[in-house]
N, C-alpha and C. Protein backbone atom coordinates (compact mmCIF):
# COMPACT_ATOMS: atom_id res chain seq x y z
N UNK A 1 -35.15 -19.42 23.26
CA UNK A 1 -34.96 -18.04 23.66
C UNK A 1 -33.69 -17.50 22.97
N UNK A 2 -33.88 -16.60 22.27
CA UNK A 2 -32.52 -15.86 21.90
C UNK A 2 -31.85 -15.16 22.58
N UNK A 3 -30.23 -15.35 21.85
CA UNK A 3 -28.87 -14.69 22.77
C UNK A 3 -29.30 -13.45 23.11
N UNK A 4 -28.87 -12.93 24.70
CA UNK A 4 -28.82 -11.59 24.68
C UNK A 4 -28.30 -10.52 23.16
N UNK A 5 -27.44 -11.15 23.24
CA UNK A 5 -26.76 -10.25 22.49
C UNK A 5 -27.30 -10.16 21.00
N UNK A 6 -28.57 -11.27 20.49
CA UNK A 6 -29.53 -11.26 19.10
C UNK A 6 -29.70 -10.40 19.89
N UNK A 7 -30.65 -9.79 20.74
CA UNK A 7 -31.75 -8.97 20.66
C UNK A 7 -31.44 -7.76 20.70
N UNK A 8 -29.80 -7.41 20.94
CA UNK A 8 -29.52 -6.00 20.95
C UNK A 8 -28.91 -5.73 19.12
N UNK A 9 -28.91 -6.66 18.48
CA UNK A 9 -28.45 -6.39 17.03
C UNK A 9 -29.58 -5.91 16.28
N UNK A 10 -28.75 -4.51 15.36
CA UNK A 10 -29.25 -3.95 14.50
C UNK A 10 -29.96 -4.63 13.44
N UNK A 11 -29.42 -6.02 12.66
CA UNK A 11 -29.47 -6.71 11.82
C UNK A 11 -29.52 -8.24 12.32
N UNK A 12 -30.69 -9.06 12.08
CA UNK A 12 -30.49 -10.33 12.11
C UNK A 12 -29.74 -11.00 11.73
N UNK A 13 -28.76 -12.11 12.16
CA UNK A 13 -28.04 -12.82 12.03
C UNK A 13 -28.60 -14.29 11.80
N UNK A 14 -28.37 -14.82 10.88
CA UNK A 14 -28.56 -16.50 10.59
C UNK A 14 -26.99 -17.56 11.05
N UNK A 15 -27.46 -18.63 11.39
CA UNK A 15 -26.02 -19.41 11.81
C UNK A 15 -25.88 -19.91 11.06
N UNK A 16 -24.49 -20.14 10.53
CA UNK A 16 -23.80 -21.01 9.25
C UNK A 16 -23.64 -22.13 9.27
N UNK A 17 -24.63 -23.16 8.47
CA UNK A 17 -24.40 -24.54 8.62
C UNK A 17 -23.67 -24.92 7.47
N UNK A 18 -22.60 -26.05 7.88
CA UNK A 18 -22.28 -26.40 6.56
C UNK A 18 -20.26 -25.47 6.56
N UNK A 19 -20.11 -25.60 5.30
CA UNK A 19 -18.89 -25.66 5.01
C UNK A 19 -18.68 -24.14 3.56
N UNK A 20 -18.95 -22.24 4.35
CA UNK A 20 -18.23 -21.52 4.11
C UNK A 20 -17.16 -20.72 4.37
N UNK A 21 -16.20 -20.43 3.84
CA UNK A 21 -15.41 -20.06 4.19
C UNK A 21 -15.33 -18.31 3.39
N UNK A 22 -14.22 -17.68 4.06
CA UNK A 22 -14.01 -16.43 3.80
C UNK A 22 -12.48 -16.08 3.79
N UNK A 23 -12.50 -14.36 3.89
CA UNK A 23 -10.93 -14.15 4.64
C UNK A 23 -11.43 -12.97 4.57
N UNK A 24 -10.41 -12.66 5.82
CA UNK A 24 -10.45 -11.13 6.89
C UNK A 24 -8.91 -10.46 5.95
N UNK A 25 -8.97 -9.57 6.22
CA UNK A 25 -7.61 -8.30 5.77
C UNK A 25 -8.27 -7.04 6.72
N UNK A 26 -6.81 -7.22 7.29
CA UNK A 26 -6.64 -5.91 8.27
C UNK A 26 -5.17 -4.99 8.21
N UNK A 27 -5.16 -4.43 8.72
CA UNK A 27 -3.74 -3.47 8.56
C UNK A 27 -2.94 -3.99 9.37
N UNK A 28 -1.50 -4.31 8.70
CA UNK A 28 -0.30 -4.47 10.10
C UNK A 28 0.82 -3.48 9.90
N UNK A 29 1.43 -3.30 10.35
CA UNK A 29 2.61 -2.61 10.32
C UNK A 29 4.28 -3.48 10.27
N UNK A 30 4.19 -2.47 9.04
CA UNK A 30 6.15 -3.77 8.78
C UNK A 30 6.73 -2.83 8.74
N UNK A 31 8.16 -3.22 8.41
CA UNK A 31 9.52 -2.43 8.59
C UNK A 31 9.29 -2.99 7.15
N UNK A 32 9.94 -1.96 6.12
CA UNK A 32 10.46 -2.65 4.85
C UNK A 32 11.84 -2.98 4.94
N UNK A 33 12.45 -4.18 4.92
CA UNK A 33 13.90 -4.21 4.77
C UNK A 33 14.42 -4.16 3.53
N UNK A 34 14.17 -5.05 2.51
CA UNK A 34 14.71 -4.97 1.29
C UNK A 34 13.20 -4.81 0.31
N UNK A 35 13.57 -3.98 -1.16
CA UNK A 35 12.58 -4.33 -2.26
C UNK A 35 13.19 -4.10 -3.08
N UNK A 36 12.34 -5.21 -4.16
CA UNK A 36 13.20 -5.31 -6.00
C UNK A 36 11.82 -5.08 -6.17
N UNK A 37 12.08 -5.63 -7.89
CA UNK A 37 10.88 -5.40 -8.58
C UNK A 37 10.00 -6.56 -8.54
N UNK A 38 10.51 -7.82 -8.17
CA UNK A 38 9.93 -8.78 -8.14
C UNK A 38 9.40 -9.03 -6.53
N UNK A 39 9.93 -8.94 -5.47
CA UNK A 39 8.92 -8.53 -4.33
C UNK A 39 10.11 -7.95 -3.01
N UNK A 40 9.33 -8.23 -1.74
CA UNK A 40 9.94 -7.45 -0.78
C UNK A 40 10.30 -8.66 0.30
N UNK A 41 11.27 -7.99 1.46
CA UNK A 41 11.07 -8.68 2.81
C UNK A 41 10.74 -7.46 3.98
N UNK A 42 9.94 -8.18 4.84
CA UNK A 42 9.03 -7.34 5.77
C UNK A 42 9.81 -7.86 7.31
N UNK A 43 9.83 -6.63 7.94
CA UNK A 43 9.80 -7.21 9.37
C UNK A 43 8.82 -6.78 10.36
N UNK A 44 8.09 -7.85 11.34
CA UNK A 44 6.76 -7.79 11.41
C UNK A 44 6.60 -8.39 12.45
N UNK A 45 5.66 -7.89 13.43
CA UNK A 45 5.01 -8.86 14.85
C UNK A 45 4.41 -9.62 14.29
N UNK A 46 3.93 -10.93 14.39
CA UNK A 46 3.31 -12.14 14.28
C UNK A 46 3.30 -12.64 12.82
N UNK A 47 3.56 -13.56 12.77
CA UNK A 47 3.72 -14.56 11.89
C UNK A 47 2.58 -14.51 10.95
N UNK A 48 3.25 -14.40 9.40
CA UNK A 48 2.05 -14.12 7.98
C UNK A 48 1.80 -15.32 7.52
N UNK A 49 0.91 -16.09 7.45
CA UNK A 49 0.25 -17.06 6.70
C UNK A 49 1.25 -17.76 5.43
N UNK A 50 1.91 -18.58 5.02
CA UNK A 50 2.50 -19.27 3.60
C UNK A 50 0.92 -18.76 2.61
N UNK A 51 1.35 -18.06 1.71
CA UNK A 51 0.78 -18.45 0.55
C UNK A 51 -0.78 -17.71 0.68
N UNK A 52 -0.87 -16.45 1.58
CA UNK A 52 -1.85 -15.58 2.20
C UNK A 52 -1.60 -14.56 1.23
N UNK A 53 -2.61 -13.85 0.39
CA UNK A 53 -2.43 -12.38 -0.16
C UNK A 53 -2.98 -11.19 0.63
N UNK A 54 -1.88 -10.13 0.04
CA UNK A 54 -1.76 -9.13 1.33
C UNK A 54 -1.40 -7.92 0.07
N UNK A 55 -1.55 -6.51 0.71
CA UNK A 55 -1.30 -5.35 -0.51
C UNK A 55 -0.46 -4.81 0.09
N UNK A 56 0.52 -3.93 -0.15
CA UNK A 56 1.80 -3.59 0.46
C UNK A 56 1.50 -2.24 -0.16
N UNK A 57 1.80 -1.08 1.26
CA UNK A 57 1.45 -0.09 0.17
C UNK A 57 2.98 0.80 0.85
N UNK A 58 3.29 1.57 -0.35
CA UNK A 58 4.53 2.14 -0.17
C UNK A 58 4.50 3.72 -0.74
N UNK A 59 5.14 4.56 0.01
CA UNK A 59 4.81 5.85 -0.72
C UNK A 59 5.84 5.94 -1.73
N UNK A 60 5.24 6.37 -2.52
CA UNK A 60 6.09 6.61 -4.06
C UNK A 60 5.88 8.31 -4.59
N UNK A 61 6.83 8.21 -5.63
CA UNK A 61 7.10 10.07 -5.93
C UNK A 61 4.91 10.21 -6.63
N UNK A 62 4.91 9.54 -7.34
CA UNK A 62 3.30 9.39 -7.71
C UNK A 62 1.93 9.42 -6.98
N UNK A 63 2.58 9.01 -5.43
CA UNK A 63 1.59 9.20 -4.43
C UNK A 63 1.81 7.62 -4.00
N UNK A 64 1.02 7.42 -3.72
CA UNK A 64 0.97 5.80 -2.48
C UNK A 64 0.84 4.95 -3.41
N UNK A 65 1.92 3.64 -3.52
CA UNK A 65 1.82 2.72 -4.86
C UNK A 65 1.31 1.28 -4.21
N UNK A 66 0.45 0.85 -4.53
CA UNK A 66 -0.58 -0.51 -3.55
C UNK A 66 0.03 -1.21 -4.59
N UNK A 67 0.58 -2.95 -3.91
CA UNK A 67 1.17 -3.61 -4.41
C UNK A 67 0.75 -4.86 -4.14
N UNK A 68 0.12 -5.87 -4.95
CA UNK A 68 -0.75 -6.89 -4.45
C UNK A 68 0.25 -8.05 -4.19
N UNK A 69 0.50 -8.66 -3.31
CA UNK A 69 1.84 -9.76 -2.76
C UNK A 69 1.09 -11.27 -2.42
N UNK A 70 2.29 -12.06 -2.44
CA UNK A 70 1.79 -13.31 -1.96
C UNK A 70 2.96 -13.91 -0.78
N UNK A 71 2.69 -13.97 0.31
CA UNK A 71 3.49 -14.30 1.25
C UNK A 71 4.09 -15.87 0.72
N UNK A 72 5.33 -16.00 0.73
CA UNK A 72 6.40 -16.89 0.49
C UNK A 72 6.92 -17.24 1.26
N UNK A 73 7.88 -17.04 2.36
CA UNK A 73 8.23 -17.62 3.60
C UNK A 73 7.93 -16.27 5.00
N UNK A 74 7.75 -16.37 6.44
CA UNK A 74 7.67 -16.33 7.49
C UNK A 74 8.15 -17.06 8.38
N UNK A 75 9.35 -16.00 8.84
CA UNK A 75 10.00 -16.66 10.03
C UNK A 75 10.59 -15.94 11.43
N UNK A 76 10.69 -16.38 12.58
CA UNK A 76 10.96 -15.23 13.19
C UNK A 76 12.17 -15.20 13.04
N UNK A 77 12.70 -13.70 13.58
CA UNK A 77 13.91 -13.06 12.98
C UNK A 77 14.32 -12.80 14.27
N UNK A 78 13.99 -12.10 15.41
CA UNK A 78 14.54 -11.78 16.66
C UNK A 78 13.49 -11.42 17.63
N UNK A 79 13.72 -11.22 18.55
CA UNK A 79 12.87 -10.82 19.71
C UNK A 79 13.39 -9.10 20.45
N UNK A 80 11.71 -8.44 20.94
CA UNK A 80 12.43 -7.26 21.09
C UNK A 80 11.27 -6.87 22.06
N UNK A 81 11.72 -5.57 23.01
CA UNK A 81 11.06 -5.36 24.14
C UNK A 81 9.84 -5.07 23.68
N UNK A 82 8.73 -5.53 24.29
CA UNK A 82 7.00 -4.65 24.30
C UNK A 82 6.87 -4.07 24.94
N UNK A 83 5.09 -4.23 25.31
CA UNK A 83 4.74 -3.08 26.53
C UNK A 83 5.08 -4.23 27.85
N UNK A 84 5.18 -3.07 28.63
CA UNK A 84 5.30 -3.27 30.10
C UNK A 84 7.09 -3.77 29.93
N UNK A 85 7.25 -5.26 30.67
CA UNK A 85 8.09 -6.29 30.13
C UNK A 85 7.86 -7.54 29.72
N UNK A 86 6.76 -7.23 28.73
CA UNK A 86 6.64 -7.89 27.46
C UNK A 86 7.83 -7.89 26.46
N UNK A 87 8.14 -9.18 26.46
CA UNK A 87 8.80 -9.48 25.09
C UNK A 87 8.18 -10.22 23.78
N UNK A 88 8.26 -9.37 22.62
CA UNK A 88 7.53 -9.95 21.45
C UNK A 88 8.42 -10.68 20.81
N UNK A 89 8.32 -11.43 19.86
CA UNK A 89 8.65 -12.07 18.41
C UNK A 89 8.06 -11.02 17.24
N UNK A 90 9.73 -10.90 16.52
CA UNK A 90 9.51 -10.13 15.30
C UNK A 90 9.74 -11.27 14.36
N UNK A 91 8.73 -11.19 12.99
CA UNK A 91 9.24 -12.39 12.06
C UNK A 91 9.77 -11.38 11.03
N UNK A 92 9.85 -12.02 10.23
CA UNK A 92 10.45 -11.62 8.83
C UNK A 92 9.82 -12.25 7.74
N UNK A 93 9.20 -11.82 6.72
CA UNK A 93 8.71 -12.50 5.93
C UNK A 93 8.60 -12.10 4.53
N UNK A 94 9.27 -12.89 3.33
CA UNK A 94 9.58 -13.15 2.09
C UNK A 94 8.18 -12.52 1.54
N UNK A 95 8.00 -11.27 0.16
CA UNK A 95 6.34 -11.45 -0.67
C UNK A 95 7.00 -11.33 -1.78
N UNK A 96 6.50 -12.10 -2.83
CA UNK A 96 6.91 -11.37 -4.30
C UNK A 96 5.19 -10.81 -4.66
N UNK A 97 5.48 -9.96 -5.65
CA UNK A 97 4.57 -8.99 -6.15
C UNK A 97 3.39 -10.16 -7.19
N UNK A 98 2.43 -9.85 -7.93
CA UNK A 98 1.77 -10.60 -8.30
C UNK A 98 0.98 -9.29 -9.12
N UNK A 99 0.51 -9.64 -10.51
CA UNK A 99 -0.47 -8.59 -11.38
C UNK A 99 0.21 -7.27 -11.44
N UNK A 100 1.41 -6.95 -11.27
CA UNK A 100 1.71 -5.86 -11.47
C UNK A 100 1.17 -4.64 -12.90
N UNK A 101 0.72 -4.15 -13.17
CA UNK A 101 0.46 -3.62 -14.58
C UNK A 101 1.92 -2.81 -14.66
N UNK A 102 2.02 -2.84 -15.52
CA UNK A 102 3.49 -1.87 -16.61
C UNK A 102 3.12 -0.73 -15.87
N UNK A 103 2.48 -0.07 -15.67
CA UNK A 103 1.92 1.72 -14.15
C UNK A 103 2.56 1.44 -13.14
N UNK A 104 2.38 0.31 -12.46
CA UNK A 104 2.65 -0.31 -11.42
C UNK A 104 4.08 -0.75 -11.41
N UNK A 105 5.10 -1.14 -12.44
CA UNK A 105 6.00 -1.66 -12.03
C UNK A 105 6.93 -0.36 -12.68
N UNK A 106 6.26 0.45 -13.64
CA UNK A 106 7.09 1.52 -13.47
C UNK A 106 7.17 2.18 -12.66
N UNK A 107 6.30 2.66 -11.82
CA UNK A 107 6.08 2.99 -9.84
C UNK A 107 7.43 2.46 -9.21
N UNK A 108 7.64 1.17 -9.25
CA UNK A 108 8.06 0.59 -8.44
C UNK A 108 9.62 0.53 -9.01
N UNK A 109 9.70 1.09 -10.22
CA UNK A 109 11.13 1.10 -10.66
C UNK A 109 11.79 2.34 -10.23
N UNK A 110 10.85 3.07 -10.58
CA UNK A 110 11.45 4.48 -9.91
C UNK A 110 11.98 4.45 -8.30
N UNK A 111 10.97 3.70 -7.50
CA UNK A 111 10.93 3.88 -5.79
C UNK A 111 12.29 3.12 -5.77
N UNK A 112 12.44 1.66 -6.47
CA UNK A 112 13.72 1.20 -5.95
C UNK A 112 15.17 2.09 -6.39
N UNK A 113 14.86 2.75 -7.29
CA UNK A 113 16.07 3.38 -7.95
C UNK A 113 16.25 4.47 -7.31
N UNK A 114 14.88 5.19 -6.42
CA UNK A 114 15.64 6.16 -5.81
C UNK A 114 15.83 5.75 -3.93
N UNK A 115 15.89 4.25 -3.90
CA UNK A 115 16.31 3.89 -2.72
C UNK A 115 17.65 3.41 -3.19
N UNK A 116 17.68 3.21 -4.24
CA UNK A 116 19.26 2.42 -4.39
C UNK A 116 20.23 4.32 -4.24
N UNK A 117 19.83 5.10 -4.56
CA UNK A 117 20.47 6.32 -4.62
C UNK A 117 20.84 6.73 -3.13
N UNK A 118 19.87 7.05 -2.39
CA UNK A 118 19.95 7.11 -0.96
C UNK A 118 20.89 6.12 0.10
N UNK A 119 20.91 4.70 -0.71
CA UNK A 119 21.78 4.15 0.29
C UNK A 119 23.48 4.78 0.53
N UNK A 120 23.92 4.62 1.22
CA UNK A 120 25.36 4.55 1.63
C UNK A 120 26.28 4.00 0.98
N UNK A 121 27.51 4.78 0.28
CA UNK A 121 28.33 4.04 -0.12
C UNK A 121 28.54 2.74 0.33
N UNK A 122 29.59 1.91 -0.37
CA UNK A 122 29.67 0.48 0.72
C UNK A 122 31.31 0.51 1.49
């Protein structure tokens, strides 16, 4: 007898025997703390995968510059209030950039140069 829940699907489903694999990408939300040209550090609820690719997208004077990354280190960084009195873990986590095209890293020369402008004397 099939699952309730086969018989309410649009599309038949087959079960996976055997040994495939995949990967999911979904949206998270980071803090950018630092970026060069060679990559960034993020601060972030839950912990990013070693060695997981992820696209970083940043607004630039050109419009939105998508930046293909490879997570390098993840660690947590501090803890901070949630909902209710929930307390989360924020990590922090290391990407350098990867395939940049010469479009792309001139994008990204401009964005850091006009963040290096904006900062604060020291």
């Amino acid at each position: 007898m099939p699952e309730p829940s086969a018989v309410r699907r649009r599309f038949p489903r087959v079960e996976v025997l055997g040994n495939v694999t995949g990967g999911v990408s979904f949206l998270h939300d980071v803090a950018l703390l630092d970026l060069g040209e060679g990559g960034a550090r993020l601060e972030h609820a839950g912990r990013f995968a070693l060695d997981a690719l992820c696209f970083l997208r940043l607004p630039a004077a050109e419009g939105e510059l998508v930046l293909k990354a490879r997570v390098v280190h993840s660690a947590v960084s501090r803890t901070a209030p949630g909902p209710g009195e929930e307390t989360i873990l924020l990590f922090q986590s290391g990407v350098e950039f990867l395939g940049l095209t010469s479009e792309k890293l001139l994008a990204l020369r401009r964005l850091v140069a006009r963040l290096r402008e904006s900062e604060p004397p020291a």
